[in-house]
Protein backbone atom coordinates (compact mmCIF):
# COMPACT_ATOMS: atom_id res chain seq x y z
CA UNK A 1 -134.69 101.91 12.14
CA UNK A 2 -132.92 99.07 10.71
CA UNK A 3 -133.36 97.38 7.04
CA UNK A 4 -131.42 93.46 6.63
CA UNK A 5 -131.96 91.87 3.24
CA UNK A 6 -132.26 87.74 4.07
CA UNK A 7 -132.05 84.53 2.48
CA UNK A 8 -134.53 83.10 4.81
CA UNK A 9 -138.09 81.73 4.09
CA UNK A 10 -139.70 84.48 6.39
CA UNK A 11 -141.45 85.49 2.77
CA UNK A 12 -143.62 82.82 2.77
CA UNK A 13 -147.07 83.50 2.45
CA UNK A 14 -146.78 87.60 1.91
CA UNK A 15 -148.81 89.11 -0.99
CA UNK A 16 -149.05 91.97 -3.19
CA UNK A 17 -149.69 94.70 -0.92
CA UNK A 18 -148.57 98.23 -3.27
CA UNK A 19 -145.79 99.01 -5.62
CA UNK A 20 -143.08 101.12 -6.13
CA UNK A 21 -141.92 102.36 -9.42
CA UNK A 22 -137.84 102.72 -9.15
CA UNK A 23 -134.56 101.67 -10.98
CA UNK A 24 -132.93 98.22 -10.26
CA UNK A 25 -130.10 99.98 -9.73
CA UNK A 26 -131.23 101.79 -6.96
CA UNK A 27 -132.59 98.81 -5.28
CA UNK A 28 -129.02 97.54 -5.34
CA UNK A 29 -127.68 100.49 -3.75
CA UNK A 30 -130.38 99.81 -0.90
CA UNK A 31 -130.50 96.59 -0.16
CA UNK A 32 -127.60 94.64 -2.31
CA UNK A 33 -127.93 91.51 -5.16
CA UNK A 34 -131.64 90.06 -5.34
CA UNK A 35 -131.55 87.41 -2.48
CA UNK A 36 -133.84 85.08 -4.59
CA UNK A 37 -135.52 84.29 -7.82
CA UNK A 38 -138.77 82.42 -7.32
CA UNK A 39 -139.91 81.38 -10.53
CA UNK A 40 -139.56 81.86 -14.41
CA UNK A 41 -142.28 84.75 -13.72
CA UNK A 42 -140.04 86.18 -11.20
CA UNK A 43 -136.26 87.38 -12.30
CA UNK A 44 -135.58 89.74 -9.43
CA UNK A 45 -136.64 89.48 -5.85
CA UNK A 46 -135.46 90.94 -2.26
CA UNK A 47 -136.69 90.00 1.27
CA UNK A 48 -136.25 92.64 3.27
CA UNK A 49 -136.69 92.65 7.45
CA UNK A 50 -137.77 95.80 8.24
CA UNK A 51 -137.17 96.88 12.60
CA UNK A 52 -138.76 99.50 13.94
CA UNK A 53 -138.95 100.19 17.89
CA UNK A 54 -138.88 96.27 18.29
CA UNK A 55 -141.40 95.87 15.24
CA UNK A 56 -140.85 93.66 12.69
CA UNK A 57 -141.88 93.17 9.61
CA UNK A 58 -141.08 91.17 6.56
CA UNK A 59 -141.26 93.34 2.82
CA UNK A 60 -140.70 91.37 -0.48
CA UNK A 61 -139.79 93.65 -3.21
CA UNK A 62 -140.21 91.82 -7.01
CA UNK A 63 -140.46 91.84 -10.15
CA UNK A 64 -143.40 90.06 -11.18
CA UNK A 65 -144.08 88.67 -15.38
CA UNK A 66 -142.07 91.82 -16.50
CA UNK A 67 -140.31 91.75 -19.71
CA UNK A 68 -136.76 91.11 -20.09
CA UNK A 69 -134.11 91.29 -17.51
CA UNK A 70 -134.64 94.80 -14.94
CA UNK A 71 -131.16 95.61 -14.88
CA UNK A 72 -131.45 98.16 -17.07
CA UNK A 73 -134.59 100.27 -16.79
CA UNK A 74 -136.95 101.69 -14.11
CA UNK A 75 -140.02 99.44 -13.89
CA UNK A 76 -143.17 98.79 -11.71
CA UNK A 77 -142.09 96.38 -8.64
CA UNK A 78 -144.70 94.73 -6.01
CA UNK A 79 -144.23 95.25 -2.57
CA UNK A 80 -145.13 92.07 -0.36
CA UNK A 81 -145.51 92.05 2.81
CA UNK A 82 -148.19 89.83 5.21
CA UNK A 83 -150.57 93.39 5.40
CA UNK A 84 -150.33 96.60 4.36
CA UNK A 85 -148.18 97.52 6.98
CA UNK A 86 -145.41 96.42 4.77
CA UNK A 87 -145.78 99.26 2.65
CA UNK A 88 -146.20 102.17 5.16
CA UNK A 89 -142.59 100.57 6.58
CA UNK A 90 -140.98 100.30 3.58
CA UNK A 91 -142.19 104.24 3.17
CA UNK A 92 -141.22 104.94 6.43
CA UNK A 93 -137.53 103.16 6.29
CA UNK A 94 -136.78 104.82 2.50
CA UNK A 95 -137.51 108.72 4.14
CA UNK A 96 -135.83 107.88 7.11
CA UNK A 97 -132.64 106.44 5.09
CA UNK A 98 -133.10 109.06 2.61
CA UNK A 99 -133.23 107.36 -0.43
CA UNK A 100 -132.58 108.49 -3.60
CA UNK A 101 -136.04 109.23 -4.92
CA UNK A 102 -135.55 110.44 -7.97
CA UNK A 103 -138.58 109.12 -10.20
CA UNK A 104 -139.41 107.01 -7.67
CA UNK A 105 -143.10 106.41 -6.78
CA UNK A 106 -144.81 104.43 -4.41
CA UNK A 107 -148.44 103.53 -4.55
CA UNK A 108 -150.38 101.72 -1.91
CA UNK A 109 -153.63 99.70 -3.10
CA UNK A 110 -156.39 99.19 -1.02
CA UNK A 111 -160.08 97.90 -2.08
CA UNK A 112 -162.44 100.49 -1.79
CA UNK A 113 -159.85 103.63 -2.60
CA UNK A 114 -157.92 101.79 -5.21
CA UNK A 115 -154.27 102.95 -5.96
CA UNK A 116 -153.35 106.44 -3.85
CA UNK A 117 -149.65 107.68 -4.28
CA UNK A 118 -147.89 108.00 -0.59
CA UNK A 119 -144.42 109.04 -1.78
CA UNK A 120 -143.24 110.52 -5.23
């Protein structure tokens, strides 16, 4: 399994598809500096090409019309992605990798079950 944060436009068009609650600092650890910062609503943002047994797929994580700068605290961030795939991958790559997951939750939202936790 192999994670590559990009500068590239292969973002364009993903939506909201879950969130994960984790430290900026953590992220960084991960994945590196933000690779982009869309919009005044938008401070932090990484593109992330996930590869799994020749599967690809493209997971935005962001910061979206939080307060102040994130360097400093553990907030809410969207995952993106095209589907919800994006978020099972991004689940899949941080258990793999081991991540640190201390106080680190992510929840996947879907229509008719709402939010349901899939790692904490």
């Amino acid at each position: 399994m192999k994670a590559t944060a990009t500068r590239d436009t292969l973002a364009e068009g993903t939506g909201v598809r879950g969130y994960i609650d984790i430290h900026f600092n953590t992220l960084v650890e991960m994945f590196g500096k933000p690779t982009r910062c869309i919009d005044g609503k938008i401070k932090a943002d990484w593109v992330i090409k996930i590869e799994v047994n020749h599967e690809i797929e493209i997971v935005t994580i962001y910061d979206y019309k939080e307060e102040g700068p994130p360097e400093d605290k553990n907030i809410r961030w969207h995952i993106g992605g095209f589907d919800s795939n994006a978020v099972s991958m991004l689940k899949t790559y941080l258990e793999e990798e081991q991540a640190t997951f201390q106080n680190c939750v992510i929840r996947v939202y879907s229509s008719d079950k709402g939010f349901q936790e899939i790692l904490a």
